[in-house]
C-alpha atoms as a PDB file:
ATOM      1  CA  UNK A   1      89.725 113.205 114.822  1.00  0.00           C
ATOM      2  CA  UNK A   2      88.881 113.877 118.787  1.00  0.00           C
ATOM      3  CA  UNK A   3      92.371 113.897 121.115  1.00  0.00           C
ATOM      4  CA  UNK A   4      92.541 114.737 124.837  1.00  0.00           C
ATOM      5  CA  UNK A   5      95.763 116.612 125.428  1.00  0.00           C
ATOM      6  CA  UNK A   6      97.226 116.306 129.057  1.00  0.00           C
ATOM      7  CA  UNK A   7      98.602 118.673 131.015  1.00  0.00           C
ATOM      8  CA  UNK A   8     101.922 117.590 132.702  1.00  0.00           C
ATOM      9  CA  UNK A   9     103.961 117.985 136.243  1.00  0.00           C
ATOM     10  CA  UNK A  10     107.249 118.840 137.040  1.00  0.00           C
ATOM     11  CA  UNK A  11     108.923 116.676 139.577  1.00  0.00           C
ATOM     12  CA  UNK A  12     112.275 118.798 140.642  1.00  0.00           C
ATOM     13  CA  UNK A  13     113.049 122.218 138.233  1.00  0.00           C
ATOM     14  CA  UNK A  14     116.280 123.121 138.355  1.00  0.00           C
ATOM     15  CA  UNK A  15     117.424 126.322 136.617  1.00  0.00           C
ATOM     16  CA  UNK A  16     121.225 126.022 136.395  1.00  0.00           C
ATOM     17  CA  UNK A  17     122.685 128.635 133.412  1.00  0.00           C
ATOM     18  CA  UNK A  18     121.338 131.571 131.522  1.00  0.00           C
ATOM     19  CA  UNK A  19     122.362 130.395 127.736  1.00  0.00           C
ATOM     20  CA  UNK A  20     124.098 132.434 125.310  1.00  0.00           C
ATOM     21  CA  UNK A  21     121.318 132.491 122.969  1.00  0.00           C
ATOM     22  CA  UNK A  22     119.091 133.797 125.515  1.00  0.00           C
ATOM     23  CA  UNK A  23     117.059 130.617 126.981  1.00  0.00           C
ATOM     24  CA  UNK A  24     118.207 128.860 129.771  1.00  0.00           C
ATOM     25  CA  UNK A  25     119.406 125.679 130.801  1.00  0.00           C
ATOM     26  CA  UNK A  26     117.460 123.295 133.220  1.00  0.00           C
ATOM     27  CA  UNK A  27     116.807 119.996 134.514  1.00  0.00           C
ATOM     28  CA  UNK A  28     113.395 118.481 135.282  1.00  0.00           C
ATOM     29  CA  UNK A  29     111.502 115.349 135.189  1.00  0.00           C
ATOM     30  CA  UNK A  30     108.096 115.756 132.941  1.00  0.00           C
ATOM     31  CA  UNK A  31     105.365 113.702 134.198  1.00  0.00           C
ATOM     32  CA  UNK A  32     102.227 113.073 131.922  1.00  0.00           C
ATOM     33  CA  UNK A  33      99.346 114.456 133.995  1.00  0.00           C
ATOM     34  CA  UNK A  34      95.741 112.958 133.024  1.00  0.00           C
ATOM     35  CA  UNK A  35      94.026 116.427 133.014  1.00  0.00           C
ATOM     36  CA  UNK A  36      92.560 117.379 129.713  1.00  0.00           C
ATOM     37  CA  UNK A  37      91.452 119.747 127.014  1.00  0.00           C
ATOM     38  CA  UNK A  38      89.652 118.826 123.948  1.00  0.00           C
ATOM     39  CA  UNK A  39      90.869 119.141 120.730  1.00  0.00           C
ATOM     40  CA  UNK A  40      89.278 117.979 117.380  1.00  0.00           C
ATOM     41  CA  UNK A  41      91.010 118.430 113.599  1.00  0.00           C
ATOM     42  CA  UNK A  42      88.302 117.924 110.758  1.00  0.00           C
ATOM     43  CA  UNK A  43      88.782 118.941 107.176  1.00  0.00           C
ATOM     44  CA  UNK A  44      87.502 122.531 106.359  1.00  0.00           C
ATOM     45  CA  UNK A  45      84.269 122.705 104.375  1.00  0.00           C
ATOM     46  CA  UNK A  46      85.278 123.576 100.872  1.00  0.00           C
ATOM     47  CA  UNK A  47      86.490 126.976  99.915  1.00  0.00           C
ATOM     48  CA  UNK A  48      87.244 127.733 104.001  1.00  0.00           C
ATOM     49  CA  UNK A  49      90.923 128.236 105.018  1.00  0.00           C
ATOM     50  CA  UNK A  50      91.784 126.776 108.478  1.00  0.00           C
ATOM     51  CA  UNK A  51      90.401 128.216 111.143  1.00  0.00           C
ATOM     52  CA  UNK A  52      90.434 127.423 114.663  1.00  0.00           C
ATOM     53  CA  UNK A  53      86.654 127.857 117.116  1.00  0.00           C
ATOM     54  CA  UNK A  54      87.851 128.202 120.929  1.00  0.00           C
ATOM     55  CA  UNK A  55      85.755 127.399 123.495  1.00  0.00           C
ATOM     56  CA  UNK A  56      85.995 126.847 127.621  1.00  0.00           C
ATOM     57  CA  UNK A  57      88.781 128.965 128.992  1.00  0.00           C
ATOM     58  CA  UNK A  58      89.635 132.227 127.324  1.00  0.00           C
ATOM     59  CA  UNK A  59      92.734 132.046 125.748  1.00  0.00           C
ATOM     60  CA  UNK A  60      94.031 135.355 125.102  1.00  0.00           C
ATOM     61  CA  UNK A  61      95.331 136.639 121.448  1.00  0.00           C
ATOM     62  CA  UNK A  62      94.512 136.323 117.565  1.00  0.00           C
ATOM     63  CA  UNK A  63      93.095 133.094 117.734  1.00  0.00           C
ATOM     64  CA  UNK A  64      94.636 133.080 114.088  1.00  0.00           C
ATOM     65  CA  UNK A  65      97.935 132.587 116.086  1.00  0.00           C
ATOM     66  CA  UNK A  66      96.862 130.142 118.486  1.00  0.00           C
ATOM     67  CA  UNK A  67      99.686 127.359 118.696  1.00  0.00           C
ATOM     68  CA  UNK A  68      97.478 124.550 117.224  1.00  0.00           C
ATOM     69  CA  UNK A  69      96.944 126.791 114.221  1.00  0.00           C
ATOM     70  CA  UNK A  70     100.649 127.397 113.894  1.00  0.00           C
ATOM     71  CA  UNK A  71     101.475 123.603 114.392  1.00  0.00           C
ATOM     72  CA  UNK A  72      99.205 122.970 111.714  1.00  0.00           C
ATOM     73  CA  UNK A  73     100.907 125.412 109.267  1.00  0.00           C
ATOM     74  CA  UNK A  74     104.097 124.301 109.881  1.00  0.00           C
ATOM     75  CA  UNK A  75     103.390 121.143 108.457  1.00  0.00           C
ATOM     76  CA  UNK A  76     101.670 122.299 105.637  1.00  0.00           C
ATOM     77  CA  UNK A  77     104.591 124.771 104.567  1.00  0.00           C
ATOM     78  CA  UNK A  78     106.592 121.499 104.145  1.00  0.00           C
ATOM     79  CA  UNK A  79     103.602 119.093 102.872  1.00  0.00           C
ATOM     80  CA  UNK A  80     102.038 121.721 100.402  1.00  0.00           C
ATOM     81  CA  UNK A  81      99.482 118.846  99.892  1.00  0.00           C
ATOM     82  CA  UNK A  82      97.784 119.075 103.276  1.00  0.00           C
ATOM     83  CA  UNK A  83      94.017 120.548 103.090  1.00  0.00           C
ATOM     84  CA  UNK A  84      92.712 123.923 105.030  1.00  0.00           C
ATOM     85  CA  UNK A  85      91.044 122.023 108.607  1.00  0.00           C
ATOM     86  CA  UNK A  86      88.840 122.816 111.229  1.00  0.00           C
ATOM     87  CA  UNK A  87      89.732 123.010 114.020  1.00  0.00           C
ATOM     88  CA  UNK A  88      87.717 122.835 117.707  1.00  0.00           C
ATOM     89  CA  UNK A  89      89.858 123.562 120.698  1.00  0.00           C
ATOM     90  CA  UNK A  90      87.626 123.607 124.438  1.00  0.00           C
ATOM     91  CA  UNK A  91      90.326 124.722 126.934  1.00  0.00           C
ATOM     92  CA  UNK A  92      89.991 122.593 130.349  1.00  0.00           C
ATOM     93  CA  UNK A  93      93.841 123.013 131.479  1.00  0.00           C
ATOM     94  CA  UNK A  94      94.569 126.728 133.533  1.00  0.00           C
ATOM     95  CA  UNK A  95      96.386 128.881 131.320  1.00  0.00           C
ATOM     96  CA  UNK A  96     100.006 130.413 132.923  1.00  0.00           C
ATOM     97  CA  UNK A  97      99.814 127.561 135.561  1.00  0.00           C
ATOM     98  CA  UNK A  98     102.741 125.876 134.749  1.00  0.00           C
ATOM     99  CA  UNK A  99     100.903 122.704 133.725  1.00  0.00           C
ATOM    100  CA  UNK A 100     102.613 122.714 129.692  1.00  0.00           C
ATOM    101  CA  UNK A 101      98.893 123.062 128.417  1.00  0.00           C
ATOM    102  CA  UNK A 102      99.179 125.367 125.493  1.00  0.00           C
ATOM    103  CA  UNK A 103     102.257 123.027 124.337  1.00  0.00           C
ATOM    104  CA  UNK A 104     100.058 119.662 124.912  1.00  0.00           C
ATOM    105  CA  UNK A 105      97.792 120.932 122.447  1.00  0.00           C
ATOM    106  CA  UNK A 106     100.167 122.303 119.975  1.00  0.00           C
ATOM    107  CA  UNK A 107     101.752 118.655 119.914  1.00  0.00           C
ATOM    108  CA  UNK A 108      98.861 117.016 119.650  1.00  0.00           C
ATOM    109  CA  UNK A 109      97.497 118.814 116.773  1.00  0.00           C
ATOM    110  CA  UNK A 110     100.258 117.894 114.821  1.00  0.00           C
ATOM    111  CA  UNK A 111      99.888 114.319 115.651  1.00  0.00           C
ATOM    112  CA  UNK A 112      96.263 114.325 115.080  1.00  0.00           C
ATOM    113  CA  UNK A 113      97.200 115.643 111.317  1.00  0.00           C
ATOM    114  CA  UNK A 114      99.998 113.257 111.122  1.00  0.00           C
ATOM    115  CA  UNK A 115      97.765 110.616 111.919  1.00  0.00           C
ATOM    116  CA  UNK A 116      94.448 112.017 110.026  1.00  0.00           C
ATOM    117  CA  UNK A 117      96.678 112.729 106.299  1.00  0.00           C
ATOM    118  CA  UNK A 118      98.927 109.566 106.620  1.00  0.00           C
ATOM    119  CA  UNK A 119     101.661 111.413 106.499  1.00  0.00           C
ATOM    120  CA  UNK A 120     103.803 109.127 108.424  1.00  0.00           C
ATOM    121  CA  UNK A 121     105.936 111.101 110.705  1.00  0.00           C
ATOM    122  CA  UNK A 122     108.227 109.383 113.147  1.00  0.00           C
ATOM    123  CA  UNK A 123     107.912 110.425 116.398  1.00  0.00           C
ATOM    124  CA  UNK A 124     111.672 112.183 116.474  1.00  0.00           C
ATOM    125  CA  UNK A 125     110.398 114.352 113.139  1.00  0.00           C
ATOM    126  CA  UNK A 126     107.282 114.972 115.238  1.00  0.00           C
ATOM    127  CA  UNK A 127     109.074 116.018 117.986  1.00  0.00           C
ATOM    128  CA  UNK A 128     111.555 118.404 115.841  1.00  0.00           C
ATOM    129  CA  UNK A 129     108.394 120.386 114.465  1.00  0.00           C
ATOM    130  CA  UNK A 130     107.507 120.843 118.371  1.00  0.00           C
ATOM    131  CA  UNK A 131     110.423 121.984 119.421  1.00  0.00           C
ATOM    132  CA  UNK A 132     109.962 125.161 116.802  1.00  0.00           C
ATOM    133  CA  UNK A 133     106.587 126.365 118.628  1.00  0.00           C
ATOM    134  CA  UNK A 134     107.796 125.928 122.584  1.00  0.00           C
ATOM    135  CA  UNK A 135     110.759 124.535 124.638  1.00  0.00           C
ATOM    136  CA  UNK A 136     108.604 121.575 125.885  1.00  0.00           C
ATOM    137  CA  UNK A 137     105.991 121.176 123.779  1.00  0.00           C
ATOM    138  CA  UNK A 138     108.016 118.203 122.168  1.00  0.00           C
ATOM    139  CA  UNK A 139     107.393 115.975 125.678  1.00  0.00           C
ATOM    140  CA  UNK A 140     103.755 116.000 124.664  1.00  0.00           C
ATOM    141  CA  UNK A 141     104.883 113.692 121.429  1.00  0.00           C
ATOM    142  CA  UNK A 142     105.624 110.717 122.978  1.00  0.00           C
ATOM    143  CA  UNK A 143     104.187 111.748 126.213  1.00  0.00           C
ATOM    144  CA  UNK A 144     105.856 109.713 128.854  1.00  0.00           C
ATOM    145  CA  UNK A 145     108.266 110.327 132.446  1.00  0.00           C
ATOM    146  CA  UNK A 146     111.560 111.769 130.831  1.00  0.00           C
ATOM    147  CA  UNK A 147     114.377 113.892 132.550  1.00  0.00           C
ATOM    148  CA  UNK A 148     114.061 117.012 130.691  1.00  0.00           C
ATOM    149  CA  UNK A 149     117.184 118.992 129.655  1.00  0.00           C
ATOM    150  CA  UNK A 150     119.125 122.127 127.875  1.00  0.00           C
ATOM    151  CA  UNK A 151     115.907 124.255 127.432  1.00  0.00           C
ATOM    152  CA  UNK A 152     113.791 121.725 128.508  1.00  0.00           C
ATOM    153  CA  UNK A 153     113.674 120.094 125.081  1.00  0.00           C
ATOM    154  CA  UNK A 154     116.115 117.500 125.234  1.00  0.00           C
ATOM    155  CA  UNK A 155     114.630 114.409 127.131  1.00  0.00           C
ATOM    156  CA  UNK A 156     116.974 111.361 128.625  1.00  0.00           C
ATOM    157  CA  UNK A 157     114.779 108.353 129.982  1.00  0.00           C
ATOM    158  CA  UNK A 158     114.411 107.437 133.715  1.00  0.00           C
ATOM    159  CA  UNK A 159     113.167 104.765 135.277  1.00  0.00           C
ATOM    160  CA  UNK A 160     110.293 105.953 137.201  1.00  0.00           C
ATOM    161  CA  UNK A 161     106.746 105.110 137.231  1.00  0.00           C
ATOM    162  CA  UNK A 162     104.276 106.521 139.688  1.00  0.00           C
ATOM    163  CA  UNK A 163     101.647 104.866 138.072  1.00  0.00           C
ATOM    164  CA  UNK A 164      98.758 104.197 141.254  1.00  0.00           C
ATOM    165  CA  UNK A 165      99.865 107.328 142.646  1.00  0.00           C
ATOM    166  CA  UNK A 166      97.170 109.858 143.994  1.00  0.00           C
ATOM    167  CA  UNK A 167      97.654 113.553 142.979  1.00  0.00           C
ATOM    168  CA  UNK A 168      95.935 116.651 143.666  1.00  0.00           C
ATOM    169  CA  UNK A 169      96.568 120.129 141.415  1.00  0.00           C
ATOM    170  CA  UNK A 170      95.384 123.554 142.622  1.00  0.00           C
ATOM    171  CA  UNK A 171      95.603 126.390 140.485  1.00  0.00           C
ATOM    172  CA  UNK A 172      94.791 129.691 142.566  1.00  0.00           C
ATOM    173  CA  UNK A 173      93.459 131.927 139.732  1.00  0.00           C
ATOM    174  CA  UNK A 174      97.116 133.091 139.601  1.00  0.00           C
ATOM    175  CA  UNK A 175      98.556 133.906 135.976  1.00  0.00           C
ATOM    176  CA  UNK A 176     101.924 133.818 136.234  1.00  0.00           C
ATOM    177  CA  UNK A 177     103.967 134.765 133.254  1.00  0.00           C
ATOM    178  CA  UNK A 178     106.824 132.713 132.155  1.00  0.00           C
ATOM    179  CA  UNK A 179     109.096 135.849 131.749  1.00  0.00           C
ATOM    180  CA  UNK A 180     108.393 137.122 134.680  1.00  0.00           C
ATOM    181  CA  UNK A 181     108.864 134.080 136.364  1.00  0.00           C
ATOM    182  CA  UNK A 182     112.474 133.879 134.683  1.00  0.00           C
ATOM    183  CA  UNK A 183     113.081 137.740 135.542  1.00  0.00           C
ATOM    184  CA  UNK A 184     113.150 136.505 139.399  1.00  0.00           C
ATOM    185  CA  UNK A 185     115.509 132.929 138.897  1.00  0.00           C
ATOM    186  CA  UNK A 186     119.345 133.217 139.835  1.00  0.00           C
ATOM    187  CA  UNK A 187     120.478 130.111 138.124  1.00  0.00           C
ATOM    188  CA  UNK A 188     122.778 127.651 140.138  1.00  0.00           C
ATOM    189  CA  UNK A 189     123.586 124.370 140.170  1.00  0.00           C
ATOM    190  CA  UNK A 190     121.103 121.963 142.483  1.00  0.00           C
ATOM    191  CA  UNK A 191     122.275 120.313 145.888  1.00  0.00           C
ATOM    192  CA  UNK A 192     121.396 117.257 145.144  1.00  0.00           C
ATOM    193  CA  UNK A 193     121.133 115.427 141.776  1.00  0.00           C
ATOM    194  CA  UNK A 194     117.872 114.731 140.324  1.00  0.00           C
ATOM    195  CA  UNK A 195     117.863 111.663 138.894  1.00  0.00           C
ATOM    196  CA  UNK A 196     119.304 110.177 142.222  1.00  0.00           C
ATOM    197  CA  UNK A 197     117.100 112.091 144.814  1.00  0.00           C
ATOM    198  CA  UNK A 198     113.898 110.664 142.712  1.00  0.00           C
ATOM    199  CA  UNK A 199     115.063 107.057 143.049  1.00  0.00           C
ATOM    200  CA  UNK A 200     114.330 106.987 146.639  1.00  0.00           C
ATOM    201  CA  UNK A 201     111.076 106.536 148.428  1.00  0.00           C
ATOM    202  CA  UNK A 202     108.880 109.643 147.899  1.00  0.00           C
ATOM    203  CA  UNK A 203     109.011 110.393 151.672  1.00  0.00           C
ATOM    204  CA  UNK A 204     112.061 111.805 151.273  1.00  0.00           C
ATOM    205  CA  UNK A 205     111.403 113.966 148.011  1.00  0.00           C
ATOM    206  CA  UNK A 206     110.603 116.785 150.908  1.00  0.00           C
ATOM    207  CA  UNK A 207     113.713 117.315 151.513  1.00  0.00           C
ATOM    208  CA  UNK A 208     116.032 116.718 148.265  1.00  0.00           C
ATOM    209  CA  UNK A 209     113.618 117.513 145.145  1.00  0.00           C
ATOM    210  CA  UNK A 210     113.056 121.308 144.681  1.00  0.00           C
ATOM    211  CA  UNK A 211     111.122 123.531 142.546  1.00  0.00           C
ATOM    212  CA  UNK A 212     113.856 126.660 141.886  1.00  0.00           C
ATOM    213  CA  UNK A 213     110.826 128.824 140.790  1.00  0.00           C
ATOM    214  CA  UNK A 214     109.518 128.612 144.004  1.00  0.00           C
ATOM    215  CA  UNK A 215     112.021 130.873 146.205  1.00  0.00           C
ATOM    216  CA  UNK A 216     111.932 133.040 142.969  1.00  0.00           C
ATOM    217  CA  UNK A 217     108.122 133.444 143.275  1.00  0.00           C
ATOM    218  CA  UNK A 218     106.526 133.000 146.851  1.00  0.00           C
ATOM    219  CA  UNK A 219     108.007 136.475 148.201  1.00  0.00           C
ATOM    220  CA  UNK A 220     105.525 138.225 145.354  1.00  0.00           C
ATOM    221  CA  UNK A 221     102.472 135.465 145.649  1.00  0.00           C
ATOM    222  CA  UNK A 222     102.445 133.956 148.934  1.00  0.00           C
ATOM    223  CA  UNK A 223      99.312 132.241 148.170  1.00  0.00           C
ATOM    224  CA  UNK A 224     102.098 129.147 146.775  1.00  0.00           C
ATOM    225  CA  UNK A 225     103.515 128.335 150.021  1.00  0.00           C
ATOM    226  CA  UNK A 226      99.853 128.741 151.412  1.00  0.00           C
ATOM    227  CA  UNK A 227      98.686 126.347 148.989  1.00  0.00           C
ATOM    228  CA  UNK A 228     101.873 123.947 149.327  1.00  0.00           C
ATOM    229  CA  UNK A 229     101.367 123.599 153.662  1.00  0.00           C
ATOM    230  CA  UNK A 230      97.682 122.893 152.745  1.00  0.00           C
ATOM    231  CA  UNK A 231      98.442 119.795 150.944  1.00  0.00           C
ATOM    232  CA  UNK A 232     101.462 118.708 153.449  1.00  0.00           C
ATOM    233  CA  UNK A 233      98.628 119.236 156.177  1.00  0.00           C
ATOM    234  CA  UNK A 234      96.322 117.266 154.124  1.00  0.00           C
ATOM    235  CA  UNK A 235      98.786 114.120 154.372  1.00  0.00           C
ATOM    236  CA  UNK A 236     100.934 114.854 151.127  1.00  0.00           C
ATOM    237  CA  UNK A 237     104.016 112.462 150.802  1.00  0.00           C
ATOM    238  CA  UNK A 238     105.391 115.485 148.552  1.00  0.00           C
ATOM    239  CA  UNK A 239     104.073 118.547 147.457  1.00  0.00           C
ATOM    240  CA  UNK A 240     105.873 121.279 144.595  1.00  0.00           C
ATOM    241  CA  UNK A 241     104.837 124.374 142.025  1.00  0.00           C
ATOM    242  CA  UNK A 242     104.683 122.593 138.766  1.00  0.00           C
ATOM    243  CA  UNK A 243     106.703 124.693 136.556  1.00  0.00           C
ATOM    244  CA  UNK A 244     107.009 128.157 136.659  1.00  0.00           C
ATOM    245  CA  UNK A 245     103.756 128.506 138.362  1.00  0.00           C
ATOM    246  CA  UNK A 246     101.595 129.195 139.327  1.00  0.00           C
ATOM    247  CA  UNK A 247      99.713 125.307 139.850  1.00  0.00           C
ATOM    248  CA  UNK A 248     100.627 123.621 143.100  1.00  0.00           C
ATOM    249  CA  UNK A 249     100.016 119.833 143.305  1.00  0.00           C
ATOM    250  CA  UNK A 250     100.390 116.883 145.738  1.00  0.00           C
ATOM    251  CA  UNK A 251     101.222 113.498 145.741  1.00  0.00           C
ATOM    252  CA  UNK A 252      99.923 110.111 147.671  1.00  0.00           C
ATOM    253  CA  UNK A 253     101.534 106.971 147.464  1.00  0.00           C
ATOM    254  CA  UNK A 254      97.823 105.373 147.277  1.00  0.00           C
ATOM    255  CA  UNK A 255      94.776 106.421 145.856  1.00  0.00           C
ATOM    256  CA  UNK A 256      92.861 107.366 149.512  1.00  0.00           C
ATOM    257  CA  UNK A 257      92.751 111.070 148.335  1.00  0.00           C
ATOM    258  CA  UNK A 258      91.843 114.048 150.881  1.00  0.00           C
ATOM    259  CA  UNK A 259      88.323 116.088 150.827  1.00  0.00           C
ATOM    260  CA  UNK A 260      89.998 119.746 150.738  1.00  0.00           C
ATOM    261  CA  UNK A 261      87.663 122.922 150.962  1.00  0.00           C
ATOM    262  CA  UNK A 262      89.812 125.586 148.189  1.00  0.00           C
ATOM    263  CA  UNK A 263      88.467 129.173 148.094  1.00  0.00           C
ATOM    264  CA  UNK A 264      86.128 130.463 145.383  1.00  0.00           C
ATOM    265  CA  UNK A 265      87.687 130.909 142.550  1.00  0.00           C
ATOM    266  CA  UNK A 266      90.213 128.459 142.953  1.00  0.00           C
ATOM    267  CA  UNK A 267      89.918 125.156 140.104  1.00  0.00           C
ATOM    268  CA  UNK A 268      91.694 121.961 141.433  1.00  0.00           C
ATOM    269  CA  UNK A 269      91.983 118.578 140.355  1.00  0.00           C
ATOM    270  CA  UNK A 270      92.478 115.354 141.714  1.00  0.00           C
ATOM    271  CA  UNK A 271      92.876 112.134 140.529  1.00  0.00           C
ATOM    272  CA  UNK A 272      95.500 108.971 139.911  1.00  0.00           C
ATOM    273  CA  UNK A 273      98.549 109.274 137.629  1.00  0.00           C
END
């Protein structure tokens, strides 16, 4: 079976508690973003245990514990019936940009298998398996606008659709790690309340919708704000990190997207939601 697994935005990341079990607490809005890797799940030829072949962007570690490998496991410890599978992974989505794209392929390994061995899974079982590999890989399961919550792994629906809307993601060949990124937050509540700041026209997003990882981050890698005042010069109705970094995207409320010169080295995409 061949599934595309999208990356995702954050609109708004607020980081308001450290937790006593160590996480911490946030509010965001997930956005499904319609960049892509590739991943395919075949049954292994006889005799082979599952295996995973990695191609496109390096993705660093024992591919042996690659996410999609341990999604697939995790189903088969509790449906000892499931075959050994193959299983092709060609990594399009930056790594450590903040785009979710390690977790988007995690999820959708286990609904390729879900789907491929009948097994039947509801989309809340689904996304209780994801929630054991990453904090929001379990957005990726149903895959639609949600206020994220808690760790980022509780989802509350919002009405919001930016469907038509013209985006542009930069990724500045910037790893940015998500500890490290966490080392720099001082949690606080927000000034203004998510859910109500996104109801009104994107215009004003500028000034009430805030990415909390960016004061954290831009003293050590300036290159964010750089990239962020790019995209507001280039006509941006709002422009944000995406999670803890180290992607930087822009919206347009119409699909008339800017020609924008990036440095070598840089990857960007740009597209419609």
């Amino acid at each position: 079976m061949l599934t595309f697994p999208n990356a995702k935005l954050n609109l708004g990341l607020y980081v308001t508690e450290r937790r006593a079990d160590g996480f911490h607490s946030l509010q965001s809005v997930f956005l499904p973003l319609p960049w892509t890797d590739v991943l395919e799940l075949l049954p292994a030829p006889v005799g082979q245990p599952t295996s995973i072949t990695l191609t496109g962007r390096p993705i660093p570690g024992d591919p042996a514990t690659n996410l999609c490998v341990r999604a697939y496991e995790l189903l088969q410890a509790d449906f000892p019936q499931l075959p050994p599978v193959q299983l092709y992974l060609h990594k399009i989505v930056p790594i450590g940009a903040g785009l979710g794209g390690g977790s988007a392929d995690a999820a959708f390994a286990l609904k390729a298998a879900n789907e491929v061995f009948s097994l039947n899974l509801s989309a809340e079982t689904l996304e209780s398996y994801a929630r054991r590999l990453g904090s929001d890989c379990a957005f990726f399961i149903q895959n639609k606008p949600v206020l994220a919550v808690e760790k980022g792994d509780v989802f509350e629906d919002i009405d919001l659709s930016l469907t038509g809307t013209g985006c542009v993601v930069v990724y500045p060949n910037l790893h940015i790690s998500t500890a490290e990124a966490y080392a720099r937050i001082v949690p606080k509540q927000p000034a203004h309340g998510l859910r109500e700041a996104l109801a009104q026209p994107m215009e004003t997003w500028r000034a009430t919708v805030s990415n909390d990882f960016e004061t954290a981050l831009t003293p050590n890698y300036p290159v964010l704000a750089d990239l962020k005042q790019q995209l507001y010069a280039a006509g941006a109705a709002y422009a944000s990190l995406s999670g803890s970094g180290s992607a930087v995207y822009g919206l347009w409320p119409g699909t008339q997207l800017p020609t924008i010169q990036w440095p070598a080295g840089f990857t960007a995409w740009q597209g419609v939601l």
